[in-house]
C-alpha atoms as a PDB file:
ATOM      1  CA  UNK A   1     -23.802 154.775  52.617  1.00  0.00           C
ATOM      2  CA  UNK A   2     -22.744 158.229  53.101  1.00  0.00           C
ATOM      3  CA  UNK A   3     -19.533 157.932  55.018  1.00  0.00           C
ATOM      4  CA  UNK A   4     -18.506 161.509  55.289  1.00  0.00           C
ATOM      5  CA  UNK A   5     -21.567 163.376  56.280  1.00  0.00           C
ATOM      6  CA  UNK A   6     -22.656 163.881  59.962  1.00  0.00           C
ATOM      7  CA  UNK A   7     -26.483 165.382  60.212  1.00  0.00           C
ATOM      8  CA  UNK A   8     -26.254 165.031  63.879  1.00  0.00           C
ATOM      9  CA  UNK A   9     -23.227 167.778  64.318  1.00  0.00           C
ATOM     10  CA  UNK A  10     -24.604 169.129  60.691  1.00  0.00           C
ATOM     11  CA  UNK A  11     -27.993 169.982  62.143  1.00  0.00           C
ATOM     12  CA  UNK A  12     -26.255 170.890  65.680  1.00  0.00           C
ATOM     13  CA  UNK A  13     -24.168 173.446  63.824  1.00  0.00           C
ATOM     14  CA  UNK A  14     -26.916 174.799  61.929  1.00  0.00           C
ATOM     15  CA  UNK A  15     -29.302 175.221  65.088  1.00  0.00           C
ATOM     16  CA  UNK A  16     -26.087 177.506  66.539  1.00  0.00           C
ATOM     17  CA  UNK A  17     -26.095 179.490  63.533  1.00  0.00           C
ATOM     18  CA  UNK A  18     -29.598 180.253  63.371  1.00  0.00           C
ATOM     19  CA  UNK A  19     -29.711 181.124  66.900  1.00  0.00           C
ATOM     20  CA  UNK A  20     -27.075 183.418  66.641  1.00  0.00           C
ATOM     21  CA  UNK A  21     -28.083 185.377  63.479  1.00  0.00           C
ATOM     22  CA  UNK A  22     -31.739 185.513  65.608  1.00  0.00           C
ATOM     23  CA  UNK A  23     -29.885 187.615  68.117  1.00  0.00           C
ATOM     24  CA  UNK A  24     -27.974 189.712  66.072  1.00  0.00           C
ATOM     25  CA  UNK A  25     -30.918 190.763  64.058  1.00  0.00           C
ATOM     26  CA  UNK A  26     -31.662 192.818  67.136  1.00  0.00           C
ATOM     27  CA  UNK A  27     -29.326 195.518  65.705  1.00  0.00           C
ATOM     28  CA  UNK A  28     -26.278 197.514  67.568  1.00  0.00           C
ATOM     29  CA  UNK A  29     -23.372 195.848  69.310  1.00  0.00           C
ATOM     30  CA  UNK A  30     -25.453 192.229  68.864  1.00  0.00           C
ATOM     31  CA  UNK A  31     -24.520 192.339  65.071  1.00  0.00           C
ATOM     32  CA  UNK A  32     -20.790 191.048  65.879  1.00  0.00           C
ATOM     33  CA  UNK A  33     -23.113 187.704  66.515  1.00  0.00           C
ATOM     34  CA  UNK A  34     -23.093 187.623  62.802  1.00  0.00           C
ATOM     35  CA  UNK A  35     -19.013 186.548  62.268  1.00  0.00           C
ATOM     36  CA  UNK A  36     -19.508 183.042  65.011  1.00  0.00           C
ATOM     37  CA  UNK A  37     -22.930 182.749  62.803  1.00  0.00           C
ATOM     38  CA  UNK A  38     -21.034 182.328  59.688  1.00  0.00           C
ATOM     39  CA  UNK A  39     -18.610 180.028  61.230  1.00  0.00           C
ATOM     40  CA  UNK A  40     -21.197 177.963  62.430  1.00  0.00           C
ATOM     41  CA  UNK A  41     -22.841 177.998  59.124  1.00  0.00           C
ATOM     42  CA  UNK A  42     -19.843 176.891  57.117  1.00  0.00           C
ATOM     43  CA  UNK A  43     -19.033 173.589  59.425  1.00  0.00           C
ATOM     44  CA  UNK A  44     -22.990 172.981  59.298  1.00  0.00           C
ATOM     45  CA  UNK A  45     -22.515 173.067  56.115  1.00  0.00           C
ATOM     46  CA  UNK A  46     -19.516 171.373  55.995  1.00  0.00           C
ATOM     47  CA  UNK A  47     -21.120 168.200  58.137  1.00  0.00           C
ATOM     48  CA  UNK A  48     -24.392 167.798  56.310  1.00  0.00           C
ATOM     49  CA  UNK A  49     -22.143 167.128  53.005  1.00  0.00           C
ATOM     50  CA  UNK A  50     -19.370 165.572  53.987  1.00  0.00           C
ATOM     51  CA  UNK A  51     -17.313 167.990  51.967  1.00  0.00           C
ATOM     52  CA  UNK A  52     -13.878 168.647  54.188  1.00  0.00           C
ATOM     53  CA  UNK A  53     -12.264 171.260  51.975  1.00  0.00           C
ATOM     54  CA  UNK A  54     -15.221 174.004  53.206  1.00  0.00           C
ATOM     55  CA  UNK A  55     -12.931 173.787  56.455  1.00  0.00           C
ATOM     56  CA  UNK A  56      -9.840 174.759  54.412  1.00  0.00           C
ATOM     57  CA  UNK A  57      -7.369 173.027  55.556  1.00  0.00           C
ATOM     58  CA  UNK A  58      -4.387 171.487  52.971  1.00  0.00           C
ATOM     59  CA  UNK A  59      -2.589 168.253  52.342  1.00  0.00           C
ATOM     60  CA  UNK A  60       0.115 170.447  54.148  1.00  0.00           C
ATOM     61  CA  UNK A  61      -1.177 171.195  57.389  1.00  0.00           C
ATOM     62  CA  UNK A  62      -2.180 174.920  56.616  1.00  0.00           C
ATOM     63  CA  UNK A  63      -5.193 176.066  55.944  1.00  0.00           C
ATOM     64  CA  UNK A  64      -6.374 179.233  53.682  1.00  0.00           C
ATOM     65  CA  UNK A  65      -6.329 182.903  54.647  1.00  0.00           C
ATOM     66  CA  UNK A  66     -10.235 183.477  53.909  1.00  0.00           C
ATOM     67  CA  UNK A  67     -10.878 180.191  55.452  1.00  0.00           C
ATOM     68  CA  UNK A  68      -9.360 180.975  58.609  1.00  0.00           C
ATOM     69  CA  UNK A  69     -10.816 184.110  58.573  1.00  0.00           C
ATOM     70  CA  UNK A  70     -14.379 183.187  58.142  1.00  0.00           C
ATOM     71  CA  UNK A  71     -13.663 180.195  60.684  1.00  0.00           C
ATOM     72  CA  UNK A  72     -11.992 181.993  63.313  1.00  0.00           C
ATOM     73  CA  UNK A  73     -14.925 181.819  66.023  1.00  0.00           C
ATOM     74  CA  UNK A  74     -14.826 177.770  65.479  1.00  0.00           C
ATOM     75  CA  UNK A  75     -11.520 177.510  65.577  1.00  0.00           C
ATOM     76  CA  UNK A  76     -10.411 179.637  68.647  1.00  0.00           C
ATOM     77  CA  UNK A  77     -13.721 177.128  70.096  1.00  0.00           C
ATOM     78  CA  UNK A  78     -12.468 174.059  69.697  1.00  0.00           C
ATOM     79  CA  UNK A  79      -8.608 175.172  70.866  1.00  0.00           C
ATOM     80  CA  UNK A  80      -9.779 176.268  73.967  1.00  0.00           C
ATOM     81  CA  UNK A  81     -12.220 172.908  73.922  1.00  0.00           C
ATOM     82  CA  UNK A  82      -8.558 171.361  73.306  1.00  0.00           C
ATOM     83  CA  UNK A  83      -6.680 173.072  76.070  1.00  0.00           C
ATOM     84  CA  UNK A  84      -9.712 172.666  78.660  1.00  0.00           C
ATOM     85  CA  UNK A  85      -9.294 168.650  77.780  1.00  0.00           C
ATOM     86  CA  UNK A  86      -5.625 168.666  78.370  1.00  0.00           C
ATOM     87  CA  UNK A  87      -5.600 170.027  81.583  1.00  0.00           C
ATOM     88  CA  UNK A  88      -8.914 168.014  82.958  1.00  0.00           C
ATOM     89  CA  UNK A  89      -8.321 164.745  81.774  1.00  0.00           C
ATOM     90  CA  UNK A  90      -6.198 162.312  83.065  1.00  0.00           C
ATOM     91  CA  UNK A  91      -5.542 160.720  79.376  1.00  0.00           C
ATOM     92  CA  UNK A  92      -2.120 160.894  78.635  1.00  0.00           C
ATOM     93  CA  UNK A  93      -1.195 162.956  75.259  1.00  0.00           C
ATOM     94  CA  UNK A  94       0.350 160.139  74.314  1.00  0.00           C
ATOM     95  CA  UNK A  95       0.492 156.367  74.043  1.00  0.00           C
ATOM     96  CA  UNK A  96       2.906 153.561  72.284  1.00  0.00           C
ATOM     97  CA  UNK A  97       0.833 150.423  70.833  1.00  0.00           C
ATOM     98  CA  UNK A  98       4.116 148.510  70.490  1.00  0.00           C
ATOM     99  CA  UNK A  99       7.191 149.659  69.264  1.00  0.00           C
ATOM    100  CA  UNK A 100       6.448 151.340  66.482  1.00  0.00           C
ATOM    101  CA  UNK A 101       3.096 152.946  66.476  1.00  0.00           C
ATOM    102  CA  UNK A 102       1.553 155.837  69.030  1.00  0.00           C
ATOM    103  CA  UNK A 103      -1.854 157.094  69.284  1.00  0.00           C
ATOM    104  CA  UNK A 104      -2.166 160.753  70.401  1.00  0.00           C
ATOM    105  CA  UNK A 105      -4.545 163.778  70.654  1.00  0.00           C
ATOM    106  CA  UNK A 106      -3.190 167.001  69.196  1.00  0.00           C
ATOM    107  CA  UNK A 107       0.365 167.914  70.866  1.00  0.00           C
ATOM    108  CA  UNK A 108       2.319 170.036  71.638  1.00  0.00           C
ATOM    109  CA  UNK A 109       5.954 170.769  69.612  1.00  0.00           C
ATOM    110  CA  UNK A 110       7.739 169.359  72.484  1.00  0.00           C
ATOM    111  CA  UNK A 111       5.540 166.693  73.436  1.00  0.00           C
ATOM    112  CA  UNK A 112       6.174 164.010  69.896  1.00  0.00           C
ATOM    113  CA  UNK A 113       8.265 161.218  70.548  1.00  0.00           C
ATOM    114  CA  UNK A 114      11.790 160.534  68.647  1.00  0.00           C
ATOM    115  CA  UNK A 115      12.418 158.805  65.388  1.00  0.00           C
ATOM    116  CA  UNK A 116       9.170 159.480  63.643  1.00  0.00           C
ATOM    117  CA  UNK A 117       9.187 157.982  60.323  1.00  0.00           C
ATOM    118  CA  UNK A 118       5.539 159.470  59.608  1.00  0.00           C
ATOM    119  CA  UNK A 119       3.466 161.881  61.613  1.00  0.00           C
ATOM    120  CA  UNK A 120      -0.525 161.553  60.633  1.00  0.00           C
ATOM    121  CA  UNK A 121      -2.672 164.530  61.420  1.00  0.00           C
ATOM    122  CA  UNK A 122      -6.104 163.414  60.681  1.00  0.00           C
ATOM    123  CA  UNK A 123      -7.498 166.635  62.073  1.00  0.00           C
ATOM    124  CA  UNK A 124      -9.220 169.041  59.546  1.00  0.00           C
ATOM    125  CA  UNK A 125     -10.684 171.776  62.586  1.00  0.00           C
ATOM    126  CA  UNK A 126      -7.254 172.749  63.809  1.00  0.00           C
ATOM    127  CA  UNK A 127      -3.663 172.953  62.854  1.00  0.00           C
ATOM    128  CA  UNK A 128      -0.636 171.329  64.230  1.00  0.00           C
ATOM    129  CA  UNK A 129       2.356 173.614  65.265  1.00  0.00           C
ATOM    130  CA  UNK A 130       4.811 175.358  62.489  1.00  0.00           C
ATOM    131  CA  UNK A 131       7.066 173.221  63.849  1.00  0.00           C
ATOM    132  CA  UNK A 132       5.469 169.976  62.833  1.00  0.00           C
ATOM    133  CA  UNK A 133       4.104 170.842  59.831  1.00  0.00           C
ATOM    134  CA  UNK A 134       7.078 171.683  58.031  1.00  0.00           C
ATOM    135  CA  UNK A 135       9.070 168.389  59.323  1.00  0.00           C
ATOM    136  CA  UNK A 136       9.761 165.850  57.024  1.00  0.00           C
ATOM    137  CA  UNK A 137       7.997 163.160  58.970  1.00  0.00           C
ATOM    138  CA  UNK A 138       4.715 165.460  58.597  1.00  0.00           C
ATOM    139  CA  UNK A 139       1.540 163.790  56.247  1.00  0.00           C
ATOM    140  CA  UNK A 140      -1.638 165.298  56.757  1.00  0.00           C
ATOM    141  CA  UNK A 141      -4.938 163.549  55.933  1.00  0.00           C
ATOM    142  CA  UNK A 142      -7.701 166.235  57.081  1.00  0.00           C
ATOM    143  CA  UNK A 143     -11.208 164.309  58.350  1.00  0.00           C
ATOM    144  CA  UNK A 144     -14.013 166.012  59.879  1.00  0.00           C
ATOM    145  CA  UNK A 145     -14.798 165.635  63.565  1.00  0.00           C
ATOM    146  CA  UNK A 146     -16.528 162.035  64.310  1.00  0.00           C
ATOM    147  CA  UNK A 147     -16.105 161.671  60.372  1.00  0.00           C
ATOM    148  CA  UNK A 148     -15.070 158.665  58.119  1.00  0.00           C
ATOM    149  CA  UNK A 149     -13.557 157.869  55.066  1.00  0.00           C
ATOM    150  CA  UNK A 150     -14.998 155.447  52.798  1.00  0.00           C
ATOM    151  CA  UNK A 151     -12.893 151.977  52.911  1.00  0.00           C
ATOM    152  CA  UNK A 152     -11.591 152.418  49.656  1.00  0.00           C
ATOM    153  CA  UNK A 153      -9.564 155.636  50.930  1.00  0.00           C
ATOM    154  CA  UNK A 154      -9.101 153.661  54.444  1.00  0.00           C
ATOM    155  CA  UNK A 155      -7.147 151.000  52.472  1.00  0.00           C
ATOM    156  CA  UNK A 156      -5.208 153.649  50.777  1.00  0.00           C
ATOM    157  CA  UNK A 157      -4.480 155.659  53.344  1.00  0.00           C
ATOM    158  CA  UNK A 158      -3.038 152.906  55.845  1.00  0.00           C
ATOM    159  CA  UNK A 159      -0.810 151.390  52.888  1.00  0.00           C
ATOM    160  CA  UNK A 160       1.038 154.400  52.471  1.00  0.00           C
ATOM    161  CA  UNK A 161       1.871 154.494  56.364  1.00  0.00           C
ATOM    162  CA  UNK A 162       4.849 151.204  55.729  1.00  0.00           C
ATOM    163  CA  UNK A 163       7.156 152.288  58.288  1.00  0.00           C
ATOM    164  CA  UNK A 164      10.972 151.346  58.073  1.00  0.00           C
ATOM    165  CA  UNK A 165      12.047 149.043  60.750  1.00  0.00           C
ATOM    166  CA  UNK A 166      13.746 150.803  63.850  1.00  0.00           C
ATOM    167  CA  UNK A 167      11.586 153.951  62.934  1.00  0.00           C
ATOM    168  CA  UNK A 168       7.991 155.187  64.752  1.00  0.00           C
ATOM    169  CA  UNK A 169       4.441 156.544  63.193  1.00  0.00           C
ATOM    170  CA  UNK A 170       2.393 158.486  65.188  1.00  0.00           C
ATOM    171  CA  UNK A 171      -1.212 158.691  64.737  1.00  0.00           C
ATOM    172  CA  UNK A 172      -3.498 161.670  66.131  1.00  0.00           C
ATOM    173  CA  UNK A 173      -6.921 163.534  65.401  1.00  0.00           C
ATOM    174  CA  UNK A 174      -8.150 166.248  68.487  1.00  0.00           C
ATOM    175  CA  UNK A 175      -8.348 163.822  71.373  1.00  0.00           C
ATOM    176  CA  UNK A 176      -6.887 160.498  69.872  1.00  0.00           C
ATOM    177  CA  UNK A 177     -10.113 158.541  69.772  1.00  0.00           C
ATOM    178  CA  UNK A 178     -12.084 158.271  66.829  1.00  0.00           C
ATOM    179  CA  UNK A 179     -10.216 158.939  64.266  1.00  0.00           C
ATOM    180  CA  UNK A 180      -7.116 158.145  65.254  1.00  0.00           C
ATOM    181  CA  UNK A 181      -8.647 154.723  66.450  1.00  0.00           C
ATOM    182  CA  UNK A 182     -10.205 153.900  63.200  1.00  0.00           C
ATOM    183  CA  UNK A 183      -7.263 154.454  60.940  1.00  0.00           C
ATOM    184  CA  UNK A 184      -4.947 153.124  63.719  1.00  0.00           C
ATOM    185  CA  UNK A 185      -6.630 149.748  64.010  1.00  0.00           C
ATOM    186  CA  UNK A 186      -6.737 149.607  60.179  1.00  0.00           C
ATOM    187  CA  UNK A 187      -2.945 149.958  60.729  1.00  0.00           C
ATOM    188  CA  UNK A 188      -2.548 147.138  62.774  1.00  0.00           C
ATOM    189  CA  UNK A 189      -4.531 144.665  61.048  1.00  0.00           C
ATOM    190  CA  UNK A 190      -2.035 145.469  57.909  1.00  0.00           C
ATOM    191  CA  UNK A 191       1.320 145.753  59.518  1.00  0.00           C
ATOM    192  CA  UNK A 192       0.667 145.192  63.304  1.00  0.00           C
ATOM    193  CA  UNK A 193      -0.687 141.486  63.550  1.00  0.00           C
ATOM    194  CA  UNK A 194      -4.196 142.133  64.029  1.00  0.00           C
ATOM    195  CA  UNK A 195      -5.876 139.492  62.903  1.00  0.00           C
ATOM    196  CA  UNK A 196      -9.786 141.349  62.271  1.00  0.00           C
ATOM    197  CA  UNK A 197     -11.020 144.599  63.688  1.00  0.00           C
ATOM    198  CA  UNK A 198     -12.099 143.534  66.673  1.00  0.00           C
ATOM    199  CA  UNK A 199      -8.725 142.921  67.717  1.00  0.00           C
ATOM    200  CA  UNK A 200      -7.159 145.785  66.633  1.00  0.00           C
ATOM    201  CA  UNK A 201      -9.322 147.792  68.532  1.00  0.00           C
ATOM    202  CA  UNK A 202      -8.438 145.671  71.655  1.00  0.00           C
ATOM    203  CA  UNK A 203      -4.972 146.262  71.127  1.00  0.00           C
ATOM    204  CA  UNK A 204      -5.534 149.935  71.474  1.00  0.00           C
ATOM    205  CA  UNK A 205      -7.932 150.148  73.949  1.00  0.00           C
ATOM    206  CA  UNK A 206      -5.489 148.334  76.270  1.00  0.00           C
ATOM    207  CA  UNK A 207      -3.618 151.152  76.179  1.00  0.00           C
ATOM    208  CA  UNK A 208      -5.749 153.925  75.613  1.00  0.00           C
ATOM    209  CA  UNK A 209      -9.597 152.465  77.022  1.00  0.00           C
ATOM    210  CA  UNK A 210     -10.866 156.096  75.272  1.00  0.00           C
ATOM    211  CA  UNK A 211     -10.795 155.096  71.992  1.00  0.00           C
ATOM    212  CA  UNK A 212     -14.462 154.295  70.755  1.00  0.00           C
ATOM    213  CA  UNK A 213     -15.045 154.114  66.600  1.00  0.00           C
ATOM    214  CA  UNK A 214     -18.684 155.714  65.949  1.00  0.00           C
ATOM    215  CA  UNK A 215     -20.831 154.146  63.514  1.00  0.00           C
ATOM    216  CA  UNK A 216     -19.806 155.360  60.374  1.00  0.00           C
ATOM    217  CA  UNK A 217     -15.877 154.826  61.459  1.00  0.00           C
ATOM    218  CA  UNK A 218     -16.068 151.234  62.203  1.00  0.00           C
ATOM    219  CA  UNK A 219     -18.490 150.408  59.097  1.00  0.00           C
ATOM    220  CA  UNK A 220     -15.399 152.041  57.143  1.00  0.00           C
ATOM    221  CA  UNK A 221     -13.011 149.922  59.235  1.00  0.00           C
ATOM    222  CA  UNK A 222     -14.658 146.716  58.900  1.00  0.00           C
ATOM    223  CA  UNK A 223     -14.908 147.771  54.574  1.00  0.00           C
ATOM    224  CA  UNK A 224     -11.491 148.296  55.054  1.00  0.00           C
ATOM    225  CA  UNK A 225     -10.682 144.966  57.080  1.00  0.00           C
ATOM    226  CA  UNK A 226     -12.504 143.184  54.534  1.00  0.00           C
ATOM    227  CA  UNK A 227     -11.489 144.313  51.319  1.00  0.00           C
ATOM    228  CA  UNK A 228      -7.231 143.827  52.668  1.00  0.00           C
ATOM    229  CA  UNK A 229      -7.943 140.634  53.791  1.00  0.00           C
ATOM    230  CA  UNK A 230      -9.442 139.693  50.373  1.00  0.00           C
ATOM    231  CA  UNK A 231      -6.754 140.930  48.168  1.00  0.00           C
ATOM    232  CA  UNK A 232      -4.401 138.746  50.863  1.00  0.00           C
ATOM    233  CA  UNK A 233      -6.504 135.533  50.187  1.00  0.00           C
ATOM    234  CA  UNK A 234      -3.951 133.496  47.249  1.00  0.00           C
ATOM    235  CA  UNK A 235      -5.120 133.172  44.349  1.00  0.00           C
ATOM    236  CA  UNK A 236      -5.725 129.486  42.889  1.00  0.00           C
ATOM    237  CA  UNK A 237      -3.967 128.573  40.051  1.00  0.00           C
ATOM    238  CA  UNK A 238      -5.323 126.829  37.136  1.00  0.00           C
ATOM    239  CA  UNK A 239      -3.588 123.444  37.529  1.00  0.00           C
ATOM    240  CA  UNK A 240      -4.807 123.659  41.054  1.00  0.00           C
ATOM    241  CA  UNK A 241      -8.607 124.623  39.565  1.00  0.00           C
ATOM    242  CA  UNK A 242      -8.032 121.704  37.596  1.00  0.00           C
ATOM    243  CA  UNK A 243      -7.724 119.350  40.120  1.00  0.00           C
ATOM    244  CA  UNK A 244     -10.193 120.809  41.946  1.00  0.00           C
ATOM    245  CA  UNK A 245     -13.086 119.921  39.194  1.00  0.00           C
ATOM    246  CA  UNK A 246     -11.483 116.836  38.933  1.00  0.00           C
ATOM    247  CA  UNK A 247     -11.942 115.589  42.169  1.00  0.00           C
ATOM    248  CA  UNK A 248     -15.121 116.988  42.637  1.00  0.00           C
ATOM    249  CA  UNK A 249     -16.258 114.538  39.422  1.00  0.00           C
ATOM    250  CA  UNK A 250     -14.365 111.796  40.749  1.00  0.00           C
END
């Protein structure tokens, strides 16, 4: 299974980008069409392989000059898509799942809470403020829109995010749904006392009822779930083998 790709936004992408080049073929002012056609091209592109890096954007949080050049009509898109969501919905920015994890859209500098021990920006379309980015706290993990990792880099991933006790991780993709829910309730079932997926993803939607994993984000969380719980099964020893067969014969 393809866990990156997304033909549905791939092929949505694509339709914008031949549209637009089909009206700027009509010559004159209608050629500036052309830049937001490229754009569109490149995340098509970007979608219907699963490849991230044509987006641009580093382990650091920044992303590269020609990249953000050539993206620029996406980009200033889905920031005013961002700011429009902000000031409609009633969502709040941000939301504690217990004491030590929070589940956010994209924020403001202002707007993270205190004593973050880690600050995961699973967002590959936009970037998080100067401010942010060059914190300590700051890791950046860069996933398409809607998109997945496989469960191998799930499992990965969520180990690295042991928080010291007293301190806070903060989770948060565009809106602080599908990404942040999937690597969020893989979170919980490692270090927050989930017991399977299905209640990890309770735990957050009690607190934030907007989270919803797509398709390809909860198969990747329930290969995730599985494979941690299996490496936490003990592992029989051979005196106990022994005396296994043993009684089995008997």
């Amino acid at each position: 299974m393809a866990y990156r790709s997304n033909a549905k936004y791939g092929l949505l992408f694509l339709a914008s980008s031949a549209a637009l080049c089909y009206v700027a073929s009509r010559g004159h002012f209608w050629q500036i069409l052309l830049w937001p056609a490229v754009s569109c091209g490149v995340v098509a592109f970007a979608y219907l392989t699963g490849v991230v890096a044509l987006l641009g954007k580093r382990r650091d949080g920044t992303r590269s000059w020609i990249a953000a050049l050539v993206l620029a009509p996406y980009i200033e898109l889905v920031r005013l898509f961002g700011a429009l969501h902000a000031v409609l919905s009633r969502e709040p920015a941000c939301q504690a799942v217990g004491e030590t994890l929070f589940v956010a859209r994209r924020l403001r500098a202002l707007q993270y809470p205190f004593h973050l021990a880690i600050l995961l920006d699973l967002t590959a379309e936009i970037c998080d403020p100067w401010s942010i980015r060059t914190s300590e706290a700051y890791r950046c993990y860069p996933i398409l829109d809607a998109g997945a990792v496989s469960p191998e880099e799930l499992v990965a991933l969520v180990r690295s995010l042991n928080v010291p006790h007293g301190r806070r991780l903060l989770v948060h993709c565009a809106l602080g749904h599908g990404r942040t829910g999937m690597v969020a309730a893989a979170w919980l079932v490692v270090y927050g006392g989930a017991k399977s997926a299905d209640e990890a993803i309770a735990m957050l939607q009690s607190v934030r009822p907007r989270i919803r994993l797509n398709r390809r984000q909860r198969a990747a969380l329930d290969g995730a779930v599985e494979m941690m719980q299996a490496d936490a099964k003990p592992v029989p020893s051979p005196e106990s083998a022994a005396d296994a067969v043993s009684s089995d014969e008997a």
